[in-house]
PDB file of N, CA and C in Angstrom:
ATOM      1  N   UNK A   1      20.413   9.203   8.684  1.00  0.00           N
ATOM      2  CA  UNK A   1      20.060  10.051   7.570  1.00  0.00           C
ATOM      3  C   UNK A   1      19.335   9.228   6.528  1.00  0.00           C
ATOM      4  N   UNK A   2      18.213   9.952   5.910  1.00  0.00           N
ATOM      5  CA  UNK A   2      17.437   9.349   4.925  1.00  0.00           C
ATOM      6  C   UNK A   2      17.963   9.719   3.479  1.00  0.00           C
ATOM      7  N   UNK A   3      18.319   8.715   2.327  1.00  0.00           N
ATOM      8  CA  UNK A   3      19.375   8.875   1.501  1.00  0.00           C
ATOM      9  C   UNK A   3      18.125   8.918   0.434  1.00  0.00           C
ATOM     10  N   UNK A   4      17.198   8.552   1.005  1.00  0.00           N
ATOM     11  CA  UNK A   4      16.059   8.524  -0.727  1.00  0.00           C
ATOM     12  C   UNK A   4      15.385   9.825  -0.508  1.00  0.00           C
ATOM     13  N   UNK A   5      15.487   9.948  -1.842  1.00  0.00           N
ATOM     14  CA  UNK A   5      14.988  11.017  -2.492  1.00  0.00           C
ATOM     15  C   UNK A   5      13.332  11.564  -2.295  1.00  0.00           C
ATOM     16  N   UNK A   6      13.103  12.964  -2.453  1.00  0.00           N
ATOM     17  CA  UNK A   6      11.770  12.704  -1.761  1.00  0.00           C
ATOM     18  C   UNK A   6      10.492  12.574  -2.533  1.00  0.00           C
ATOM     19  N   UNK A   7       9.592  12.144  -2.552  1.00  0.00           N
ATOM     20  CA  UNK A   7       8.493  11.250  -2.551  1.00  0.00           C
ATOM     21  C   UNK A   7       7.917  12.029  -3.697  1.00  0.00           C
ATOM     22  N   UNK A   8       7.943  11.483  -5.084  1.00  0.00           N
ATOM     23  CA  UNK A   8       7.262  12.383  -6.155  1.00  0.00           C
ATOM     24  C   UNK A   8       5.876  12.926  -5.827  1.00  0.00           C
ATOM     25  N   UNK A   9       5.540  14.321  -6.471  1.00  0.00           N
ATOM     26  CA  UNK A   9       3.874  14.792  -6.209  1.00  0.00           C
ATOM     27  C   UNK A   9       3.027  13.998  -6.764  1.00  0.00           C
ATOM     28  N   UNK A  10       1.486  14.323  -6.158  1.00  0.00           N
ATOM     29  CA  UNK A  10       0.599  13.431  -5.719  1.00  0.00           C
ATOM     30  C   UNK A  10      -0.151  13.524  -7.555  1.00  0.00           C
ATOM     31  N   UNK A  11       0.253  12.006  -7.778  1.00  0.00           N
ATOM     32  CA  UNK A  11      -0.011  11.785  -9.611  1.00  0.00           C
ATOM     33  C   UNK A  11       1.188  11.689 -10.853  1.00  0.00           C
ATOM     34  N   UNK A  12       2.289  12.395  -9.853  1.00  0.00           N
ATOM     35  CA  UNK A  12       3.308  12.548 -11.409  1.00  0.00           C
ATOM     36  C   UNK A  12       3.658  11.328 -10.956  1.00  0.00           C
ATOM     37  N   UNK A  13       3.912   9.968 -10.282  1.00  0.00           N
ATOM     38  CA  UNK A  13       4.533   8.843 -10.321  1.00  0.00           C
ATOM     39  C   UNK A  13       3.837   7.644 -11.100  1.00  0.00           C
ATOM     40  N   UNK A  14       1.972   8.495 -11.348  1.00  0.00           N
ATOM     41  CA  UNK A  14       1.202   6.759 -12.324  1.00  0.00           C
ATOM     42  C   UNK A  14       1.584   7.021 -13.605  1.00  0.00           C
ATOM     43  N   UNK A  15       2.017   7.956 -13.951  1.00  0.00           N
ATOM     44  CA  UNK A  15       2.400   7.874 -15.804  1.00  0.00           C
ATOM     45  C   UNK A  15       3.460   7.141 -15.640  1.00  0.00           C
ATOM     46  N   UNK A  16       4.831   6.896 -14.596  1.00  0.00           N
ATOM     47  CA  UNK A  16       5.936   6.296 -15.083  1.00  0.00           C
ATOM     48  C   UNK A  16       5.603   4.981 -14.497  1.00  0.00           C
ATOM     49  N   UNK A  17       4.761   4.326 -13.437  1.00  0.00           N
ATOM     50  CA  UNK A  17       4.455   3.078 -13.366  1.00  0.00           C
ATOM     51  C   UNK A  17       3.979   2.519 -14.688  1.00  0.00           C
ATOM     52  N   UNK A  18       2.775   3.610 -14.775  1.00  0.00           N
ATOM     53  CA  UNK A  18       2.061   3.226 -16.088  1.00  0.00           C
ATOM     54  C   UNK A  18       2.953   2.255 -17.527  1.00  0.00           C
ATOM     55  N   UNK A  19       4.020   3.703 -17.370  1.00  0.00           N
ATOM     56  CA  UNK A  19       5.190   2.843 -18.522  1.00  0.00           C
ATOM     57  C   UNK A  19       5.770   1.396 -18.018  1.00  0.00           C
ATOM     58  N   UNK A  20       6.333   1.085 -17.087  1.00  0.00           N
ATOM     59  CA  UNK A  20       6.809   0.320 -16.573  1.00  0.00           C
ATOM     60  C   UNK A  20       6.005  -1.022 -16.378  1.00  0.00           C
ATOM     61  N   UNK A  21       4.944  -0.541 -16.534  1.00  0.00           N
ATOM     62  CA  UNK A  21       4.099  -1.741 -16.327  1.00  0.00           C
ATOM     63  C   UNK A  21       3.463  -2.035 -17.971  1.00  0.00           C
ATOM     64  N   UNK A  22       3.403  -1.463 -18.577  1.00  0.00           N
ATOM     65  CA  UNK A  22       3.414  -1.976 -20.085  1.00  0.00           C
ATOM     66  C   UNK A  22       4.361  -2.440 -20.539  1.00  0.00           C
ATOM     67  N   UNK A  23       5.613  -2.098 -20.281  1.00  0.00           N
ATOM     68  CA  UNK A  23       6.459  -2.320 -20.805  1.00  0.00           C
ATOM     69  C   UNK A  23       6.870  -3.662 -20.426  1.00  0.00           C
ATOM     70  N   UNK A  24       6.808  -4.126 -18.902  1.00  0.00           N
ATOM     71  CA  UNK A  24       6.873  -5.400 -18.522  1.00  0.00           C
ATOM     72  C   UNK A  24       6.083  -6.255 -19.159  1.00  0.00           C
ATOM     73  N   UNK A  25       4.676  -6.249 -19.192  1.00  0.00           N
ATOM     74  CA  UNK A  25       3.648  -7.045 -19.920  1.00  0.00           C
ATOM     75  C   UNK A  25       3.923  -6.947 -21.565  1.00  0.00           C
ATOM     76  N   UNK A  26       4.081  -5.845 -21.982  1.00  0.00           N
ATOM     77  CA  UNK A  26       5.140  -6.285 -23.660  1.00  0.00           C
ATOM     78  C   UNK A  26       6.104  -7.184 -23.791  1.00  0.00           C
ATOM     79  N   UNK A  27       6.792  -7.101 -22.577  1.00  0.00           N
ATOM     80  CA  UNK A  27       8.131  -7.787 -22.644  1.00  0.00           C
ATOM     81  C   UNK A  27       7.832  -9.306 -22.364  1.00  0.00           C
ATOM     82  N   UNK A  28       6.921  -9.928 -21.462  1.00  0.00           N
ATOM     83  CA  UNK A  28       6.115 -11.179 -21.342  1.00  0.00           C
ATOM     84  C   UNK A  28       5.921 -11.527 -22.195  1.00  0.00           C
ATOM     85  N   UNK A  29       4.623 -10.640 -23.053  1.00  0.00           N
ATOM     86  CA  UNK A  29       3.713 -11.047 -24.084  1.00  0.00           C
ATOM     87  C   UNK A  29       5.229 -11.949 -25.141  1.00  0.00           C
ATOM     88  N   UNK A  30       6.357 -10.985 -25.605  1.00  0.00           N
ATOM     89  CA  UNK A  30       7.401 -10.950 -26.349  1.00  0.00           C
ATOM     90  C   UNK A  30       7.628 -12.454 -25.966  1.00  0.00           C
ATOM     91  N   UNK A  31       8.296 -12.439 -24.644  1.00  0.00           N
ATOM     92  CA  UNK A  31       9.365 -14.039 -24.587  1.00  0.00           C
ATOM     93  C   UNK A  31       8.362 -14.995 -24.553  1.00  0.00           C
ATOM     94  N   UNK A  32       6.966 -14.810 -24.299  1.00  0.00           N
ATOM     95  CA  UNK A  32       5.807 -15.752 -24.313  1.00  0.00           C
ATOM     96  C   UNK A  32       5.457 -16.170 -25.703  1.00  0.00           C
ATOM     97  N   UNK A  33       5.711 -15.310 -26.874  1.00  0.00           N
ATOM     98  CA  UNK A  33       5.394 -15.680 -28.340  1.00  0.00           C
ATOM     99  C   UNK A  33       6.952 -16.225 -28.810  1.00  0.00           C
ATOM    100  N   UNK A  34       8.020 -16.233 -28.180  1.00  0.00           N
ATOM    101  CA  UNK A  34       9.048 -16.487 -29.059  1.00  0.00           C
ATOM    102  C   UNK A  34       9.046 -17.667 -28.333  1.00  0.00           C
ATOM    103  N   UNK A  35       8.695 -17.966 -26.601  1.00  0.00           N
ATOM    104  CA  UNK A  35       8.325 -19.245 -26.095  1.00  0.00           C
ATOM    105  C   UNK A  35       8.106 -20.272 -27.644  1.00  0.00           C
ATOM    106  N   UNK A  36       6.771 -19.838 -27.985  1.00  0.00           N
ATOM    107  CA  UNK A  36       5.987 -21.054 -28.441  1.00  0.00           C
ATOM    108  C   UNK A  36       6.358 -20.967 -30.044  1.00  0.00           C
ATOM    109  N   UNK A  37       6.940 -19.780 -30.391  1.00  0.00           N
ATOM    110  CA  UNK A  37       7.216 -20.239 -31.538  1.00  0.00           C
ATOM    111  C   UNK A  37       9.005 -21.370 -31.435  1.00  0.00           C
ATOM    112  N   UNK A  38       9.558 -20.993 -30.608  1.00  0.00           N
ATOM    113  CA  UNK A  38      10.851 -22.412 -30.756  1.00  0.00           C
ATOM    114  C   UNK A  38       9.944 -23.685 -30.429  1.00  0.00           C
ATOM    115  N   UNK A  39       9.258 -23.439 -29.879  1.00  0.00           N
ATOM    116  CA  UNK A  39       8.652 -24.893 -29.453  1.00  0.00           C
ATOM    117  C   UNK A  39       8.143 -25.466 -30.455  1.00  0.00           C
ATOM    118  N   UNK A  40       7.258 -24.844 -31.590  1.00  0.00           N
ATOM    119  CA  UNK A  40       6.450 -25.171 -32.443  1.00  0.00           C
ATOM    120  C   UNK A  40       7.703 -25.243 -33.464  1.00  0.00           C
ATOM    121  N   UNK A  41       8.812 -24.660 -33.715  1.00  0.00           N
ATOM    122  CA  UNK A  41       9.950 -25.152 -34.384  1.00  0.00           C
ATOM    123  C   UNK A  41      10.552 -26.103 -34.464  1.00  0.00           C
ATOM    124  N   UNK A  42      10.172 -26.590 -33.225  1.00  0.00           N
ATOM    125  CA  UNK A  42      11.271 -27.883 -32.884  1.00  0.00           C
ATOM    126  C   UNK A  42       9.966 -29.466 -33.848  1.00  0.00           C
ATOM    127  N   UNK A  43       9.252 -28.936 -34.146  1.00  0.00           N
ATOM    128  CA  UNK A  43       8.710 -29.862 -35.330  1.00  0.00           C
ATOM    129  C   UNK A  43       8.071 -31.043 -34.377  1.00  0.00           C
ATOM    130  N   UNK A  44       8.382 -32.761 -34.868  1.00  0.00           N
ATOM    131  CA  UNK A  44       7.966 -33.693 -34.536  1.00  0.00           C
ATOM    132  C   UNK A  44       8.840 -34.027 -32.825  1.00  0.00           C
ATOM    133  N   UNK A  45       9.454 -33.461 -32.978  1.00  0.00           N
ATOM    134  CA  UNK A  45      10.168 -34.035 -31.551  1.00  0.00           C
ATOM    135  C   UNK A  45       9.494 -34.054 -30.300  1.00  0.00           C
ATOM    136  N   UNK A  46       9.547 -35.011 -29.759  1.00  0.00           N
ATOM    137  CA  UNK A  46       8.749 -35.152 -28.633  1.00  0.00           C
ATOM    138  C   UNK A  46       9.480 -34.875 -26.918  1.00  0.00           C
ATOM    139  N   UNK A  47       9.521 -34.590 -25.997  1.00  0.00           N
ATOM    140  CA  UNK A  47      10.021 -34.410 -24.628  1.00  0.00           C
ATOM    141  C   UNK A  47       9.181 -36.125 -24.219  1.00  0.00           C
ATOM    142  N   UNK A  48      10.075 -36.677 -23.578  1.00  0.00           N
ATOM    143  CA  UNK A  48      10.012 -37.768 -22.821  1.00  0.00           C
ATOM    144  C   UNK A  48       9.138 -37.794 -21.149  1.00  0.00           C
ATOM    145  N   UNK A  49       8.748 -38.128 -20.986  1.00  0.00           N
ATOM    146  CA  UNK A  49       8.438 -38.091 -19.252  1.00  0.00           C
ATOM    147  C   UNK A  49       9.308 -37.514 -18.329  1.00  0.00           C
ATOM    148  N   UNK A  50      10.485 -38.053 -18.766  1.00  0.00           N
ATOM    149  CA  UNK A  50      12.036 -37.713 -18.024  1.00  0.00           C
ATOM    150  C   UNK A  50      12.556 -36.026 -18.647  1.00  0.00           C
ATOM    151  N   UNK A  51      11.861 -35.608 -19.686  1.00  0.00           N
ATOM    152  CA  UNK A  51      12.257 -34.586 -19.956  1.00  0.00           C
ATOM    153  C   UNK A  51      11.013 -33.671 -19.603  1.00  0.00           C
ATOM    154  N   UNK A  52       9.661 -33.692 -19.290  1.00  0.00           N
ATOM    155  CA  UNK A  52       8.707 -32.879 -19.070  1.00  0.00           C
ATOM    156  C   UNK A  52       8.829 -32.967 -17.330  1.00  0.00           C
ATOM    157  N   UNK A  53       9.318 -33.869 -16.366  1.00  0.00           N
ATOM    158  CA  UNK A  53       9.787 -34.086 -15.372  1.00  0.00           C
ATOM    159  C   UNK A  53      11.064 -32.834 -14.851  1.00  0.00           C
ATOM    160  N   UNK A  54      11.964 -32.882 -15.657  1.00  0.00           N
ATOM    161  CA  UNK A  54      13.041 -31.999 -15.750  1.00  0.00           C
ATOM    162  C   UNK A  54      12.920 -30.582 -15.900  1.00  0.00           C
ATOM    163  N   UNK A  55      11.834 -30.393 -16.822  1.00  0.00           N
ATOM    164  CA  UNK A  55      11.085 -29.165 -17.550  1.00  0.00           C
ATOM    165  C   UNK A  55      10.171 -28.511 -15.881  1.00  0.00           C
ATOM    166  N   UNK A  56       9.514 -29.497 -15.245  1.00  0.00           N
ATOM    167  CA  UNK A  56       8.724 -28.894 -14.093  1.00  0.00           C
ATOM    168  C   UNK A  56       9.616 -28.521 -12.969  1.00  0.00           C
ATOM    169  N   UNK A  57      11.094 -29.658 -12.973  1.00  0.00           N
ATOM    170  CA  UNK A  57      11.277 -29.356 -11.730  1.00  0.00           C
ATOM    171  C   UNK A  57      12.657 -27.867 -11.787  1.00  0.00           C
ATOM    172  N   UNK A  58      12.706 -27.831 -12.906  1.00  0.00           N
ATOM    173  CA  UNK A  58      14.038 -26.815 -13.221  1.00  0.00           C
ATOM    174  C   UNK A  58      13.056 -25.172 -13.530  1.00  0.00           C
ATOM    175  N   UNK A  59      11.498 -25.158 -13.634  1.00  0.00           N
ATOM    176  CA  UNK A  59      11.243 -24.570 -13.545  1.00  0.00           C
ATOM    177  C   UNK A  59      10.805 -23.581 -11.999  1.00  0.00           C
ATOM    178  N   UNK A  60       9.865 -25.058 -10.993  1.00  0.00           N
ATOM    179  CA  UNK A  60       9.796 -24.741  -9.684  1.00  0.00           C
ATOM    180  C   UNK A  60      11.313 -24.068  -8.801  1.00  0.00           C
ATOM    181  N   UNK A  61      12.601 -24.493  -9.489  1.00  0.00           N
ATOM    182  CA  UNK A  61      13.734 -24.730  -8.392  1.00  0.00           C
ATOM    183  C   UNK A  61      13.908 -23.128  -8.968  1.00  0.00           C
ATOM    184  N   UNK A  62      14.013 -22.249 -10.434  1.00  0.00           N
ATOM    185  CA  UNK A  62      13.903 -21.408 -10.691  1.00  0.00           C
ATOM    186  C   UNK A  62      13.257 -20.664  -9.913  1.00  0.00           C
ATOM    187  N   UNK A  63      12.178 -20.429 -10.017  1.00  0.00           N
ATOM    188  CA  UNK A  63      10.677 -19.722  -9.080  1.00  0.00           C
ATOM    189  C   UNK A  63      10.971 -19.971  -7.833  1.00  0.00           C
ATOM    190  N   UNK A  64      11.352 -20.662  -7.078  1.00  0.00           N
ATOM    191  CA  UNK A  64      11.906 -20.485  -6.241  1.00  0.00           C
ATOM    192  C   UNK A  64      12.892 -19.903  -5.406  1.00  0.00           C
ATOM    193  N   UNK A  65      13.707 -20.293  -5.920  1.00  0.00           N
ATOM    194  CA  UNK A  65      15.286 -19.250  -5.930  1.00  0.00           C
ATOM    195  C   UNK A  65      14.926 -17.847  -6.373  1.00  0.00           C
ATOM    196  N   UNK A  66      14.413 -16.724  -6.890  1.00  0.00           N
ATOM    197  CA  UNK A  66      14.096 -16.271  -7.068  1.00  0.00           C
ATOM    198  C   UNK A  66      13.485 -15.432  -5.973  1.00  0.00           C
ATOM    199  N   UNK A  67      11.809 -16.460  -5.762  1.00  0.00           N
ATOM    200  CA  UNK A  67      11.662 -16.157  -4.480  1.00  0.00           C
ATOM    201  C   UNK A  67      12.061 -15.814  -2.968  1.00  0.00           C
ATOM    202  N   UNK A  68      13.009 -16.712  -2.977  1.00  0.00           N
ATOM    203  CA  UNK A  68      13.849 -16.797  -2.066  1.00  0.00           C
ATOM    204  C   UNK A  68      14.811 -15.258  -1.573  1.00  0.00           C
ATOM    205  N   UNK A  69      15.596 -15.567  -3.032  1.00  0.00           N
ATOM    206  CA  UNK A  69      16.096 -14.175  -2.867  1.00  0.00           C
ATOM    207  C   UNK A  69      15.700 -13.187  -2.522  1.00  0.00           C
ATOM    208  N   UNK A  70      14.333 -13.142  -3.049  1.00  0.00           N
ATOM    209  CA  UNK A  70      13.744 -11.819  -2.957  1.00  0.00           C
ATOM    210  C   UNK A  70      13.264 -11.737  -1.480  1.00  0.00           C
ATOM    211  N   UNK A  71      12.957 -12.379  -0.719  1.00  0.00           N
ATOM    212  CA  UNK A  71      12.668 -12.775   0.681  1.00  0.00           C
ATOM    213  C   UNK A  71      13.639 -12.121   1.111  1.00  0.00           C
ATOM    214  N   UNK A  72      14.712 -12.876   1.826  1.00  0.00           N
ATOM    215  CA  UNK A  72      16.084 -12.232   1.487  1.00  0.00           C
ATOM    216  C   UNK A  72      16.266 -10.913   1.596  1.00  0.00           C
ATOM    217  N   UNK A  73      15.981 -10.428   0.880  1.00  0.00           N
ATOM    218  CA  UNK A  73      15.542  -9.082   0.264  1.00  0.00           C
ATOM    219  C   UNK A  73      15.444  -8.027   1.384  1.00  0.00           C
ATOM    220  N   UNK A  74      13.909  -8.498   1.342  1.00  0.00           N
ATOM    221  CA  UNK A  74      12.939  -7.895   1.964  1.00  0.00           C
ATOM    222  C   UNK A  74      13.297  -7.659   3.770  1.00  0.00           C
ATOM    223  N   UNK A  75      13.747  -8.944   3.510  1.00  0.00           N
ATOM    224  CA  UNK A  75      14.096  -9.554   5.400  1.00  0.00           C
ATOM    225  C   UNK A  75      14.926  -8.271   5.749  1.00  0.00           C
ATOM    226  N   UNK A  76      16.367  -8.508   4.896  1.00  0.00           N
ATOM    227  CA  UNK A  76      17.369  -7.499   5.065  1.00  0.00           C
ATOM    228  C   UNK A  76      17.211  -6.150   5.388  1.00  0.00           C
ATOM    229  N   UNK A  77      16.058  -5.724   4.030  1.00  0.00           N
ATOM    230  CA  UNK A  77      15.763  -4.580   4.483  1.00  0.00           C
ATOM    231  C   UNK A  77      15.108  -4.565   5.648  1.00  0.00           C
ATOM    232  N   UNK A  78      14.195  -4.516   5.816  1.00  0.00           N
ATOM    233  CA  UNK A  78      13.218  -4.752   7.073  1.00  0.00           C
ATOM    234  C   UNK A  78      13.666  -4.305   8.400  1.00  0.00           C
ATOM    235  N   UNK A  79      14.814  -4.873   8.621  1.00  0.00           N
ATOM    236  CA  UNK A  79      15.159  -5.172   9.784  1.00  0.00           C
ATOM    237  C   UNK A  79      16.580  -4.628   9.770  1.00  0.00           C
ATOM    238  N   UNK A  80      16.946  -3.601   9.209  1.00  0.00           N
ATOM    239  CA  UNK A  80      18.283  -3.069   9.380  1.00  0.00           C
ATOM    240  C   UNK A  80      19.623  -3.549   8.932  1.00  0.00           C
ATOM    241  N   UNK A  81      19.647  -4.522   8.074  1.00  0.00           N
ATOM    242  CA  UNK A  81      21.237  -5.329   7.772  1.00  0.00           C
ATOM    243  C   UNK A  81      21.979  -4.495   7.174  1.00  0.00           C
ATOM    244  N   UNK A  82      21.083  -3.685   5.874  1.00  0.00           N
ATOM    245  CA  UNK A  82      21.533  -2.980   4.906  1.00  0.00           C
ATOM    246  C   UNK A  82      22.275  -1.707   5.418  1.00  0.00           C
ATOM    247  N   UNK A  83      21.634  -1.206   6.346  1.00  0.00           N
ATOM    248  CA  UNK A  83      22.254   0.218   7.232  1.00  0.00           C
ATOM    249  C   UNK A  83      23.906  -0.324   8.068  1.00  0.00           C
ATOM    250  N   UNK A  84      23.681  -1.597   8.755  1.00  0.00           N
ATOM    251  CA  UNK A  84      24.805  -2.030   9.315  1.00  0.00           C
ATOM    252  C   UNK A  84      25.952  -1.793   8.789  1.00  0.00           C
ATOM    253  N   UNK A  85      25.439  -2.718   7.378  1.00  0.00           N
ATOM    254  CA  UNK A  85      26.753  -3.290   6.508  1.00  0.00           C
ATOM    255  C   UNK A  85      27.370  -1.814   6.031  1.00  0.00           C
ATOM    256  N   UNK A  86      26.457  -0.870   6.050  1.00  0.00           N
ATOM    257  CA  UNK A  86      26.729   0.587   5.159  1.00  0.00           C
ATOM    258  C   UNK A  86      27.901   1.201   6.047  1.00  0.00           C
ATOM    259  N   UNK A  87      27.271   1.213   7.600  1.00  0.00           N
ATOM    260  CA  UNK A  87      28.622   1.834   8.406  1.00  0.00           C
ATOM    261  C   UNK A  87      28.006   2.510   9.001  1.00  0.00           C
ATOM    262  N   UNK A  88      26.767   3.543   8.177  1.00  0.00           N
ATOM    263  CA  UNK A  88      26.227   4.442   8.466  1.00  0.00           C
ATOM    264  C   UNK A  88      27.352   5.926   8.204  1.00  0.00           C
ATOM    265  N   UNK A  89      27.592   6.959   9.033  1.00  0.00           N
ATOM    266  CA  UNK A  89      28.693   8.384   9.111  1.00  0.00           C
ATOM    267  C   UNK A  89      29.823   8.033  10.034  1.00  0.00           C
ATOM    268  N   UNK A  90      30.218   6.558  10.043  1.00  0.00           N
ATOM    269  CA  UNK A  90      31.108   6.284  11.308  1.00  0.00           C
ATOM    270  C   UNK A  90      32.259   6.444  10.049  1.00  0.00           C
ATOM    271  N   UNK A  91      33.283   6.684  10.469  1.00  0.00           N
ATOM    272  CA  UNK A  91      34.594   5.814   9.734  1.00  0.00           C
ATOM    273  C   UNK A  91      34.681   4.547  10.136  1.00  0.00           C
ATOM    274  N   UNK A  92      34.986   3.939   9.374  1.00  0.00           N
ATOM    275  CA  UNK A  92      35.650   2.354   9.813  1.00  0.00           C
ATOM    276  C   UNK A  92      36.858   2.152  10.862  1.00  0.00           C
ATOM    277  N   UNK A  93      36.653   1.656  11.763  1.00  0.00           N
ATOM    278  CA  UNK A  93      37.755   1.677  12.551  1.00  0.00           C
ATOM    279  C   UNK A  93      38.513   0.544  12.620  1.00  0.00           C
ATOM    280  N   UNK A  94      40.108   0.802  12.469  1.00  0.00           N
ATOM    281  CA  UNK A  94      41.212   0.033  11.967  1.00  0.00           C
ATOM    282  C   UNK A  94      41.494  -0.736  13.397  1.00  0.00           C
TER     283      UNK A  94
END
């Protein structure tokens, strides 16, 4: 059985991307200006080699993991895990 809902008419779904996708790029623009304003707060202080080092690699291991997951994801779905784990209309048998 197919549990999703069915497929909005042809146009009523770009107004709510539409939102969704401004709203994401607001929300960027947002942590991207409060980014640089702590940074520009933090005055004379400087990040070390060892700390712009730390800064790249805690960002890649982020973006990654992330990625990953989302792989993950995708795999799961893809290929049926998600239906397994569900049971499907069986009862569980003791």
């Amino acid at each position: 059985m197919n549990d999703m809902p069915p497929a909005p008419a042809s146009g009523s779904g770009r107004s709510g991307r539409n939102v969704v996708a401004a709203a994401a790029v607001i929300s960027a623009l947002a942590l991207l200006a409060i980014g640089i304003y702590a940074w520009q707060a933090l005055g004379t202080s400087a990040l070390t080699m060892h700390g712009y080092i730390a800064l790249v690699l805690g960002t890649i291991g982020t973006v990654g993991l992330g990625v990953g997951l989302m792989v993950l994801i995708f795999y799961s779905h893809r290929h049926g895990y998600d239906e397994r784990v569900g049971g499907g209309d069986k009862p569980p048998e003791r």
